[in-house]
C-alpha atoms as a PDB file:
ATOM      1  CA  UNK A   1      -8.619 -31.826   1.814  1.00  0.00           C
ATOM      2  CA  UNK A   2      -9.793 -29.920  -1.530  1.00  0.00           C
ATOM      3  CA  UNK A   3     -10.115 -26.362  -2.063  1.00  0.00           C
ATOM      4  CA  UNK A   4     -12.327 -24.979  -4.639  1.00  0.00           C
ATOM      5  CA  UNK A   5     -13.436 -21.918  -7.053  1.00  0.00           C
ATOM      6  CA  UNK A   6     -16.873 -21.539  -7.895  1.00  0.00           C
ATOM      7  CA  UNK A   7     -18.054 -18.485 -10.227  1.00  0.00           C
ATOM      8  CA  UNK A   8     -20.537 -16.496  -9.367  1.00  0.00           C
ATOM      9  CA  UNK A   9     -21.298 -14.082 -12.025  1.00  0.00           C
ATOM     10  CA  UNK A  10     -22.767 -16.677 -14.432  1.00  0.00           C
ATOM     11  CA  UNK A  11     -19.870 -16.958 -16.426  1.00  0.00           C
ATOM     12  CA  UNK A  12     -20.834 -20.887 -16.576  1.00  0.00           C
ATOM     13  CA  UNK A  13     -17.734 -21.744 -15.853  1.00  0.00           C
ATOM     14  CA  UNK A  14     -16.959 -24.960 -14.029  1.00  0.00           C
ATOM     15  CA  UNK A  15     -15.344 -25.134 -10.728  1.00  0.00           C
ATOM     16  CA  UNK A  16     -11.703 -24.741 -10.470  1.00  0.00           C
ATOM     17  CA  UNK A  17     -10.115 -27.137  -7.789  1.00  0.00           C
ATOM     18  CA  UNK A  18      -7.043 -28.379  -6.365  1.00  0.00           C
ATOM     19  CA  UNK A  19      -5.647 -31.080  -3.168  1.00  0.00           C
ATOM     20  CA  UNK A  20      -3.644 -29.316  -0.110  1.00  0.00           C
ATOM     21  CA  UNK A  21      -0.679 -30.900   0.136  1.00  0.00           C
ATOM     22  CA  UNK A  22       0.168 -31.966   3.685  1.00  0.00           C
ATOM     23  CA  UNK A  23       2.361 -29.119   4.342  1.00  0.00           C
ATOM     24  CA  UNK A  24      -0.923 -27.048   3.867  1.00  0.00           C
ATOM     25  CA  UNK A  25      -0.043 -25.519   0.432  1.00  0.00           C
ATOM     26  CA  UNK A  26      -2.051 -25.537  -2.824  1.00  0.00           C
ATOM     27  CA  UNK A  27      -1.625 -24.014  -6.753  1.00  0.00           C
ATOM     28  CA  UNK A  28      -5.007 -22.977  -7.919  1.00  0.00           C
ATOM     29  CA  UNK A  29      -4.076 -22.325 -12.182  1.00  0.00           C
ATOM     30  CA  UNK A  30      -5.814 -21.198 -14.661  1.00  0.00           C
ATOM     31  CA  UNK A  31      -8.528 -18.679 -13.180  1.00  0.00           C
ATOM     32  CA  UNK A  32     -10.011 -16.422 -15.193  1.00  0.00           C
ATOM     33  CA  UNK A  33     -11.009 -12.864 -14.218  1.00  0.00           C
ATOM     34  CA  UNK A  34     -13.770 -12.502 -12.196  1.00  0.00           C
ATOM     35  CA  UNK A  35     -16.281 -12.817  -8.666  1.00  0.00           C
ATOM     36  CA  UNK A  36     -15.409 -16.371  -7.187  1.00  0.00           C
ATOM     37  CA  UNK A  37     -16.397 -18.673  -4.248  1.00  0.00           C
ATOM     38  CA  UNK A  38     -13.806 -20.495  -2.209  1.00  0.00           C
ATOM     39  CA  UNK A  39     -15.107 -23.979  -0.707  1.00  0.00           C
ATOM     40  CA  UNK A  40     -13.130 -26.009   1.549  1.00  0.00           C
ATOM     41  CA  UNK A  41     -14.324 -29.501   1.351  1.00  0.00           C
ATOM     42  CA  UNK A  42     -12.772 -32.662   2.809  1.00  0.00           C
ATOM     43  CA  UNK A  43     -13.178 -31.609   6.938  1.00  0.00           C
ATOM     44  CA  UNK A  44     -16.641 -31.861   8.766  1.00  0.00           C
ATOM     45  CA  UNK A  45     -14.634 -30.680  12.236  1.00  0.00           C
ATOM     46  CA  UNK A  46     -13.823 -27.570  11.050  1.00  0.00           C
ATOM     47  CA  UNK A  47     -15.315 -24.263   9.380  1.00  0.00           C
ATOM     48  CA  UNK A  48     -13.866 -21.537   6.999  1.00  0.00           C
ATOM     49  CA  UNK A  49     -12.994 -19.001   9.671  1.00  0.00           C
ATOM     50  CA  UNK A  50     -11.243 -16.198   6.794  1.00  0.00           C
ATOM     51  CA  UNK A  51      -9.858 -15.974   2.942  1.00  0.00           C
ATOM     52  CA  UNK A  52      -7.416 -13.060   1.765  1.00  0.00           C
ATOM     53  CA  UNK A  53      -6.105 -12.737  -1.785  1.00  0.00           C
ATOM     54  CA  UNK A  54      -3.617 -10.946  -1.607  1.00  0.00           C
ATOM     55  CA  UNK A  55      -3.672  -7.826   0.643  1.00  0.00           C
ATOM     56  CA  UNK A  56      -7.845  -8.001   0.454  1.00  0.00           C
ATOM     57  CA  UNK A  57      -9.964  -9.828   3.342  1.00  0.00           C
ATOM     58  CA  UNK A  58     -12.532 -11.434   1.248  1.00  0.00           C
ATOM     59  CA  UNK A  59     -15.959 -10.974   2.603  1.00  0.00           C
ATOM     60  CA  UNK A  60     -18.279 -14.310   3.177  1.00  0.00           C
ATOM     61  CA  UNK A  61     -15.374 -16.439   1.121  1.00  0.00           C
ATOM     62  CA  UNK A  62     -16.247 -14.458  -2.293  1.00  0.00           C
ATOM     63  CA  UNK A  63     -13.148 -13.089  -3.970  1.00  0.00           C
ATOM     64  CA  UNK A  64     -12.722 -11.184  -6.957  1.00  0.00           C
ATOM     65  CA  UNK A  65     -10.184 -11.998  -9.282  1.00  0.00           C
ATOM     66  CA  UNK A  66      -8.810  -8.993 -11.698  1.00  0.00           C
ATOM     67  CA  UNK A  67      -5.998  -9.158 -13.997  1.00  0.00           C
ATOM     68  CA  UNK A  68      -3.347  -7.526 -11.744  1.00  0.00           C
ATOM     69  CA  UNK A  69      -3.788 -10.991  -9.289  1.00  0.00           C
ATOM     70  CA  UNK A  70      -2.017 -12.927 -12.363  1.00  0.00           C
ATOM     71  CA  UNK A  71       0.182 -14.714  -9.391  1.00  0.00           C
ATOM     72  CA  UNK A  72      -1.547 -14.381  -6.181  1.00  0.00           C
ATOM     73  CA  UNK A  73      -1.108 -15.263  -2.458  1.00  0.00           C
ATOM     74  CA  UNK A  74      -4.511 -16.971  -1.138  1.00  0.00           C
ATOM     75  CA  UNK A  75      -4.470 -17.735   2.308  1.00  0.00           C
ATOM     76  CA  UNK A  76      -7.551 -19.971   4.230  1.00  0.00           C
ATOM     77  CA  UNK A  77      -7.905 -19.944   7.715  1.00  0.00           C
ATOM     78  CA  UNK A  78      -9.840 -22.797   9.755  1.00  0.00           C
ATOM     79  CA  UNK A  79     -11.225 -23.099  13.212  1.00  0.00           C
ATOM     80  CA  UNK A  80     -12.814 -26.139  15.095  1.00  0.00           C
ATOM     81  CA  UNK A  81     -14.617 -23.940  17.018  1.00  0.00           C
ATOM     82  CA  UNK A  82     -17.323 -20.998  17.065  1.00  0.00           C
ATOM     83  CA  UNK A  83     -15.938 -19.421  20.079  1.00  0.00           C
ATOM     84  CA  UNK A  84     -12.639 -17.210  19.938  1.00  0.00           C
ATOM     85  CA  UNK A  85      -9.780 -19.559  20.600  1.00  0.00           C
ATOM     86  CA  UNK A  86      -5.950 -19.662  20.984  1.00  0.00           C
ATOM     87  CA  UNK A  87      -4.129 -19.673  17.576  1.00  0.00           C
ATOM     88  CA  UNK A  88      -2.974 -23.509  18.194  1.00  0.00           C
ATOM     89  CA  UNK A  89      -6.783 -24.309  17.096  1.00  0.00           C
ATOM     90  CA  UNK A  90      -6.676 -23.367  13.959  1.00  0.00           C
ATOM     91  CA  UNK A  91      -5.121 -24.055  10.831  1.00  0.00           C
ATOM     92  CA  UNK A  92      -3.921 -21.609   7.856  1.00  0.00           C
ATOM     93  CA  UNK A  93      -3.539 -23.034   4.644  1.00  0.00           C
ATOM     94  CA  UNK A  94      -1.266 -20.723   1.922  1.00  0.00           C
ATOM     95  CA  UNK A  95      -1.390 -21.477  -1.561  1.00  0.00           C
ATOM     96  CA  UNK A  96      -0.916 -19.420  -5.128  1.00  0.00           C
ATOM     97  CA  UNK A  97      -3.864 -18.379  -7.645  1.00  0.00           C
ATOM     98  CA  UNK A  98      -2.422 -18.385 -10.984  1.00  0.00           C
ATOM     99  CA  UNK A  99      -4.305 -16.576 -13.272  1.00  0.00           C
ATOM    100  CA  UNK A 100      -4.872 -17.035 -17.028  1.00  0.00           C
ATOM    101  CA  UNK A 101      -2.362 -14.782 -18.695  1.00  0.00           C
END
């Protein structure tokens, strides 16, 4: 699986992605300042169910980036399901936004 940063306020930059590792962690470097997307590719069974950076709850998977999140806890949740379900069916994935110093 692949996780991804796309910008979103036309900065044309290009997306910024990385692999999870199999113990579910990831190192996203080198992100600039700024309003991002996070995509999840890599698993058709299961959906983005939340992103934090941080302390924040990002709303519809858009984060923004400022230039106190230089080393950042982002944390992706999955489900395989639409309906509310026991923790066992999903999956968090942890990883680190480093940002461009």
């Amino acid at each position: 699986m692949q996780v991804s940063l796309s910008a979103l306020d036309g900065t044309g930059l290009s997306d910024i992605r990385t692999k999870i590792n199999n113990d579910g962690s990831f190192v996203l470097a080198d992100v600039a300042p700024g309003n991002y997307d996070v995509r999840l590719s890599g698993s058709a069974e299961a959906w983005v169910k939340s992103v934090g950076l941080g302390l924040r709850e990002a709303v519809e998977r858009r984060i923004e980036v400022t230039e106190s999140d230089i080393v950042a806890p982002l944390q992706i949740t999955l489900s395989r399901s639409l309906r509310r379900l026991p923790a066992r069916s999903r999956r968090t994935w942890d990883g680190l936004l480093e940002a461009v110093r």
